[in-house]
Protein backbone atom coordinates (compact mmCIF):
# COMPACT_ATOMS: atom_id res chain seq x y z
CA UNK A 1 20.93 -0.60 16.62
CA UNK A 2 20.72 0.13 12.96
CA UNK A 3 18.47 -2.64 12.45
CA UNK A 4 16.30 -1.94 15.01
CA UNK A 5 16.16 2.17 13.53
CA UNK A 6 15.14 -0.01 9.91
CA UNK A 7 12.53 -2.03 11.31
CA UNK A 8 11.25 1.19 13.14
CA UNK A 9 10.88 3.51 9.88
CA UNK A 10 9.90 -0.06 8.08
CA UNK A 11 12.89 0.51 5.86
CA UNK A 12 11.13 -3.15 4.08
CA UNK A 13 7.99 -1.42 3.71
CA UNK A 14 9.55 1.18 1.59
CA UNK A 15 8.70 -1.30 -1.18
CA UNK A 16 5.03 -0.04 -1.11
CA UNK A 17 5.69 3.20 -2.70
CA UNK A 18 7.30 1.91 -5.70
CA UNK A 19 3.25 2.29 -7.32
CA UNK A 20 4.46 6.13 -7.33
CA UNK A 21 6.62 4.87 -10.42
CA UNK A 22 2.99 3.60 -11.75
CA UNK A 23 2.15 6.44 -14.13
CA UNK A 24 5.05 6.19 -16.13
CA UNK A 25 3.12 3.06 -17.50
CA UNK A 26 -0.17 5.05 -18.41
CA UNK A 27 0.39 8.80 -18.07
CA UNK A 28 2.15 11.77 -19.90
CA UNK A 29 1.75 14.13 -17.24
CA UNK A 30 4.35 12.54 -14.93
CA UNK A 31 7.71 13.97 -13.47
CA UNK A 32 11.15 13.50 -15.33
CA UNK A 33 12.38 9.91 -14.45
CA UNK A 34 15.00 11.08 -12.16
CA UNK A 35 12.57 13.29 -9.96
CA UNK A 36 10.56 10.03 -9.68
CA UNK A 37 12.86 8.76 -7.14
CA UNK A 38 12.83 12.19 -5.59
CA UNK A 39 9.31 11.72 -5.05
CA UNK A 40 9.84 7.83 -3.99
CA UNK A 41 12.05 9.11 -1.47
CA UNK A 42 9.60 12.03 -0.39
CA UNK A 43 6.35 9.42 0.04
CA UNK A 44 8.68 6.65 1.85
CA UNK A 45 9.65 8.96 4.53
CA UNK A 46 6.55 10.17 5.31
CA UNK A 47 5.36 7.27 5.31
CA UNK A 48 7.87 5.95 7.91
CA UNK A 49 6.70 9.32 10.52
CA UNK A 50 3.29 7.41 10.09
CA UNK A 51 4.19 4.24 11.02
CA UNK A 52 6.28 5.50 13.68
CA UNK A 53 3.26 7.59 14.85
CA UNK A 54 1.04 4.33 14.69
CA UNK A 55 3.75 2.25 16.47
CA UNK A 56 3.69 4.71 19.30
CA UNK A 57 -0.35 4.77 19.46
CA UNK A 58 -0.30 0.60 18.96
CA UNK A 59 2.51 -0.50 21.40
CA UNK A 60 0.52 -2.12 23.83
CA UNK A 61 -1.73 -3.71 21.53
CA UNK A 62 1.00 -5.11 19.25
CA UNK A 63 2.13 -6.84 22.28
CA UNK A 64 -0.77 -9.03 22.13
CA UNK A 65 0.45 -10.42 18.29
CA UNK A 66 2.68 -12.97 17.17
CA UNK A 67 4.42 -10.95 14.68
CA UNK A 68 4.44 -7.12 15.69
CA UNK A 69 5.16 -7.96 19.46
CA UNK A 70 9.23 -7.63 17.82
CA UNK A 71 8.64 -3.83 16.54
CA UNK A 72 11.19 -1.96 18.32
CA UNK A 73 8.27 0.24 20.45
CA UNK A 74 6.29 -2.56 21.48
CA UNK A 75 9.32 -4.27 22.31
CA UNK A 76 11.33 -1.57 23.99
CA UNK A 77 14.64 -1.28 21.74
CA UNK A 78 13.88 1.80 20.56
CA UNK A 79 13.04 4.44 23.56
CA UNK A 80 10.16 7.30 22.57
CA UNK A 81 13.21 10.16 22.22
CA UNK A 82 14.53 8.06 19.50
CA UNK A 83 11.80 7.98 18.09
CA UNK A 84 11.22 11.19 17.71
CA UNK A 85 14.88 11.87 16.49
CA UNK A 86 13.79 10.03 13.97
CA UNK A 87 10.79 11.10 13.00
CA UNK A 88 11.74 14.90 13.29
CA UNK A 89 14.88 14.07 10.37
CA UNK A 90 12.49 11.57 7.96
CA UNK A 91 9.98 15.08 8.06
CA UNK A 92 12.94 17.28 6.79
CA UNK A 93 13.95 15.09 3.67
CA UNK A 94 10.06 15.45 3.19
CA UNK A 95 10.17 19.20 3.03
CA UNK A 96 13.19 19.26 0.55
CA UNK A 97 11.74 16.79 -1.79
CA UNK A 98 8.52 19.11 -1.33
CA UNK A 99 10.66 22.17 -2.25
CA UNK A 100 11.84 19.92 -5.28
CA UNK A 101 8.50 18.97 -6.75
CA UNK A 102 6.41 21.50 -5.67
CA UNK A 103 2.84 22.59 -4.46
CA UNK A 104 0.49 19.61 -5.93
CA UNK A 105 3.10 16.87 -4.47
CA UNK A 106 3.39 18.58 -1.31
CA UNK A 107 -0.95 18.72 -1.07
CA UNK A 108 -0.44 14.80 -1.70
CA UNK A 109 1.70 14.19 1.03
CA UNK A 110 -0.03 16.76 3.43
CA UNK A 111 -3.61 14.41 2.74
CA UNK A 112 -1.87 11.35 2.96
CA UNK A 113 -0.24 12.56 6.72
CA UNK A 114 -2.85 13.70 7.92
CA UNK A 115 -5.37 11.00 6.77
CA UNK A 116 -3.09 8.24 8.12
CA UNK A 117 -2.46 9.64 11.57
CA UNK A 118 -6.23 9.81 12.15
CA UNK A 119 -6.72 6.66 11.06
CA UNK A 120 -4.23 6.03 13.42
CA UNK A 121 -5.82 7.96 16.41
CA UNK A 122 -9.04 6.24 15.93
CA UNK A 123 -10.51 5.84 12.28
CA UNK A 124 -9.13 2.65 12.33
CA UNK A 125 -11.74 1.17 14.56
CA UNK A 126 -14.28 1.89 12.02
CA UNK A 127 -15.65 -0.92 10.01
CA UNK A 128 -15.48 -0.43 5.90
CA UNK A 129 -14.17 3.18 6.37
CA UNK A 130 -10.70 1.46 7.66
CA UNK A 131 -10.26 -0.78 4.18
CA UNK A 132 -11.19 2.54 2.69
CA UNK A 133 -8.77 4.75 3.76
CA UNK A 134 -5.84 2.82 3.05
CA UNK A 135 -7.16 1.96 0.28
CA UNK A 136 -7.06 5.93 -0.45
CA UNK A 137 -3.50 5.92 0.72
CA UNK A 138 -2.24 3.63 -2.14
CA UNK A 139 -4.28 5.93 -4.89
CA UNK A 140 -2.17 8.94 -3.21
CA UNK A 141 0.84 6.99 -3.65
CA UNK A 142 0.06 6.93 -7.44
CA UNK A 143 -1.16 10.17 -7.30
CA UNK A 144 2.30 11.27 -6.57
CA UNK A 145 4.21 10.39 -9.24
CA UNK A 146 1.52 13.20 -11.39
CA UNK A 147 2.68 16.66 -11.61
CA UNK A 148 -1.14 17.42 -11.90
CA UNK A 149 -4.49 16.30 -10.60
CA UNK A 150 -5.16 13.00 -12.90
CA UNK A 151 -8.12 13.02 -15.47
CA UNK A 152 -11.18 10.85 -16.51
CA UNK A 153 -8.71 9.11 -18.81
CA UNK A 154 -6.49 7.56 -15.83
CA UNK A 155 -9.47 7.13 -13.11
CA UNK A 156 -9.57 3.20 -14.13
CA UNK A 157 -6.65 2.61 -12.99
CA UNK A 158 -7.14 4.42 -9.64
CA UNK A 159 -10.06 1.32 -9.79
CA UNK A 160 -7.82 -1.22 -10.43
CA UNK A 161 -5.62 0.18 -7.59
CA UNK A 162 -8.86 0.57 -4.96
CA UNK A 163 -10.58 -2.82 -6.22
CA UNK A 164 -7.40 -4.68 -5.76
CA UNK A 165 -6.40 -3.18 -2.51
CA UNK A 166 -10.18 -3.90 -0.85
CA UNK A 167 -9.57 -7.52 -1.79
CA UNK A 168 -5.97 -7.85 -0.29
CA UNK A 169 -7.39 -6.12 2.82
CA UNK A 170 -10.24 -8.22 3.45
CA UNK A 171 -7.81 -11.60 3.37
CA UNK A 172 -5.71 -9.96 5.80
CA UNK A 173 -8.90 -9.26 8.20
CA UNK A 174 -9.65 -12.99 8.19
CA UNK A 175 -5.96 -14.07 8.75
CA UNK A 176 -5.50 -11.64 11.31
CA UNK A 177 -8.50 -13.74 13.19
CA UNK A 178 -6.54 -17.41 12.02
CA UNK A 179 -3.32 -16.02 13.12
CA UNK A 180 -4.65 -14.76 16.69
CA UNK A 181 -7.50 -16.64 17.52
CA UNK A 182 -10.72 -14.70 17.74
CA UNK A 183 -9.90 -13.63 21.70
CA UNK A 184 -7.04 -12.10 20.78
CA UNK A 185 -7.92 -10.76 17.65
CA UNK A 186 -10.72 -8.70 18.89
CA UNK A 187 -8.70 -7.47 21.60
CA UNK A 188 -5.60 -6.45 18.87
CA UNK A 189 -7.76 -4.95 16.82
CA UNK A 190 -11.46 -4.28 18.11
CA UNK A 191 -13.12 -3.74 13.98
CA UNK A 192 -12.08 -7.43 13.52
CA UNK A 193 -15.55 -8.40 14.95
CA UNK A 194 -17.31 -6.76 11.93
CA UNK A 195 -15.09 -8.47 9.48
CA UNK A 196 -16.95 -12.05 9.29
CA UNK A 197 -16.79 -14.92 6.96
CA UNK A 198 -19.74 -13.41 5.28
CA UNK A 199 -18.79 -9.66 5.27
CA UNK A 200 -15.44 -10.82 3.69
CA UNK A 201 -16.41 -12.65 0.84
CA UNK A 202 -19.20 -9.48 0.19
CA UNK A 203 -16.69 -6.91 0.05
CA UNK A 204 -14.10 -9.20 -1.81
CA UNK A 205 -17.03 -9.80 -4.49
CA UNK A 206 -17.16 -5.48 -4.70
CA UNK A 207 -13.60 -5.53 -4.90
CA UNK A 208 -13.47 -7.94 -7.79
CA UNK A 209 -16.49 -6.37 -9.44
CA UNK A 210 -14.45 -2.82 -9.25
CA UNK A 211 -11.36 -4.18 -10.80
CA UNK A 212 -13.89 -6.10 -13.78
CA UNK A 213 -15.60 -3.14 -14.46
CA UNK A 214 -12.20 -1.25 -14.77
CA UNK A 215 -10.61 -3.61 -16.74
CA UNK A 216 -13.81 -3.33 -18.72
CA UNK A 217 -13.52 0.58 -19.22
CA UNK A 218 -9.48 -0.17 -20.25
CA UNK A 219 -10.20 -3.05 -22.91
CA UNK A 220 -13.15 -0.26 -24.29
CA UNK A 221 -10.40 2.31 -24.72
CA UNK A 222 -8.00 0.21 -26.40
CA UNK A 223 -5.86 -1.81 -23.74
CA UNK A 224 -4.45 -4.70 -24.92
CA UNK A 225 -6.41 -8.16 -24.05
CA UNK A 226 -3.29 -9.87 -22.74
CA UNK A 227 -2.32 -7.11 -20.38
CA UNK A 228 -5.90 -7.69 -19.19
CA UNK A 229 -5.62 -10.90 -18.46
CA UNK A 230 -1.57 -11.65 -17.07
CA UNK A 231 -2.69 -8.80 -14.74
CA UNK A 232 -5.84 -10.63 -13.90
CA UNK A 233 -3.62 -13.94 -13.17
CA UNK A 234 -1.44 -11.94 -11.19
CA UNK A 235 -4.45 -10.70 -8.38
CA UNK A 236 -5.86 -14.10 -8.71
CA UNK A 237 -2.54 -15.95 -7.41
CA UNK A 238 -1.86 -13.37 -4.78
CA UNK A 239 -5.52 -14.07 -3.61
CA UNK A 240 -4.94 -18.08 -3.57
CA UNK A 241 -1.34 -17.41 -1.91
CA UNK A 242 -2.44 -15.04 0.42
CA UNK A 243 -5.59 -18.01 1.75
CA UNK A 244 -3.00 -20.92 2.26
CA UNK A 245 -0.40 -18.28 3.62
CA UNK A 246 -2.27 -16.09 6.96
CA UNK A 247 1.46 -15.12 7.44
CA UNK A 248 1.93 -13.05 4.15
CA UNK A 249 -0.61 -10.70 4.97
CA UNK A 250 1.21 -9.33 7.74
CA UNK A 251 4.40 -9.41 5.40
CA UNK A 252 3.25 -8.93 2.10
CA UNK A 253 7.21 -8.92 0.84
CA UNK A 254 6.83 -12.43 1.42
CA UNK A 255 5.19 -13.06 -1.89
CA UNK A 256 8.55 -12.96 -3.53
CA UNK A 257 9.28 -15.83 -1.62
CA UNK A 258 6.58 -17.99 -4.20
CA UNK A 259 8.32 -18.59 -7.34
CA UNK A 260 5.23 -18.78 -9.69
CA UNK A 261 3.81 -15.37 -8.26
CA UNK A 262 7.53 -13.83 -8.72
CA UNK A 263 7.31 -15.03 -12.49
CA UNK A 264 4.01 -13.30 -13.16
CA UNK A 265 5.32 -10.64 -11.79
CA UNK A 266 8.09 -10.25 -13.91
CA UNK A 267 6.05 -11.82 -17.06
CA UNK A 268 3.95 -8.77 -16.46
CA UNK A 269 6.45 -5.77 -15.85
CA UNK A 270 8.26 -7.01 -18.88
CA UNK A 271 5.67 -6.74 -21.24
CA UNK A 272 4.02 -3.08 -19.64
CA UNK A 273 7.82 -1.97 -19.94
CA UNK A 274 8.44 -3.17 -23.16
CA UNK A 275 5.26 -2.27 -24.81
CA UNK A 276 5.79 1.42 -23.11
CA UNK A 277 9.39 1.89 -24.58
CA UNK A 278 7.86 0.83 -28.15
CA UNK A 279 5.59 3.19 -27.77
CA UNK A 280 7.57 5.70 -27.08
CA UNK A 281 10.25 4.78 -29.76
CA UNK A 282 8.13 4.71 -32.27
């Protein structure tokens, strides 16, 4: 039972909101560290009502795929009522962590509930504007480790964020197809029909071009070359893993499963963390 109640608030998914820890590596204006995980805490649950939410709204069609056929709605181990239980306690650690952190946070989470529960209701279904809004969802994770609103100074890295995000989502549209076959793709997810070979690789090219021109606008202000480029290695391998793995798409946490992306990984966070702590030291 408790696993099913984890794979139902996507206790694995939680992982996604550790970009609210982002700013620390590029802002002033961010919380104390130990209200960071306050606000961790705060994004992950909402996040789970979503996903419950979208579960609920998606349980016939995620019948239809390989993968999310075994979430416990589709699949029947969790019943609605338990849902809801759920839901109704994940919404009151929101509202303390709210109380915690205050009005701006709380706007953050407010946009990012409603947002995804329309996307949810039908938003989804149309083409570009889909990528976009969760695309928009990740800045707001970011967003919420600011106390305040962020300026012109920080906006590139939103881009990196956006650019980044629009080329992860357009490899999961075509492995959705690979993984499904077209028939069943279009009937899991009816947008899948706009998202073609050539539409891909188009809005792939204006993700890349986003996170070039932001990198651009970073190295002009004074970011180090060699954060430039172990972060550009690092998209680059998850794109190439991500093509010869369809799978990974669905389950993103499976990247840690490839040693050489798990060691640019950690090549990278090393050096942002050290360089940050100098910084600060000195």
């Amino acid at each position: 039972m408790i696993n099913n109640y984890s794979k139902l608030i996507r206790l694995e998914q939680w992982y996604k909101n550790i970009i609210v820890f982002a700013p620390l590596l590029f802002s002033s204006d961010t919380y104390p560290i130990h209200m960071m995980f306050v606000a961790f805490l705060g994004f992950s649950c909402v996040s789970s009502v979503t996903y419950i939410f979208n579960d609920w709204m998606d349980r016939e069609k995620d019948r239809l795929h390989p993968i999310k056929k075994e979430r416990p709605l589709a699949s029947g181990k969790i019943r609605p009522k338990q849902a809801t239980v759920a839901a109704g306690t994940l919404l009151l650690i929101v509202l303390c962590t709210v109380a915690l952190l205050g009005t701006f946070y709380g706007s953050i989470l407010l946009a990012y509930f409603v947002i995804t529960n329309l996307y949810s209701l039908g938003l989804k279904n149309i083409p570009l504007l889909d990528i976009m809004i969760i695309g928009g969802n990740f800045a707001m994770r970011m967003m919420a480790g600011l106390q305040s609103f962020p300026d012109m100074s920080t906006l590139p890295y939103f881009g990196l964020l956006l650019g980044a995000i629009v080329i992860f989502l357009t490899h999961k549209r075509s492995n959705d197809i690979k993984l499904l076959g077209k028939e069943k793709a279009l009937k899991h997810k009816p947008v899948l029909k706009y998202y073609t070979h050539r539409n891909n690789y188009f809005f792939r090219a204006v993700g890349y071009f986003v996170v070039i021109l932001s990198f651009f606008v970073l190295w002009q202000n004074g970011l180090m070359i060699y954060k430039v480029i172990g972060l550009i290695i690092q998209l680059l391998a998850t794109s190439f893993i991500m093509s010869e793995n369809p799978e990974y798409t669905s389950k993103p946490q499976w990247l840690l499963r490839s040693k050489i992306w798990v060691g640019i990984l950690v090549g990278n966070v090393g050096l942002w963390v050290a360089i940050w702590y100098l910084d600060n030291l000195m």
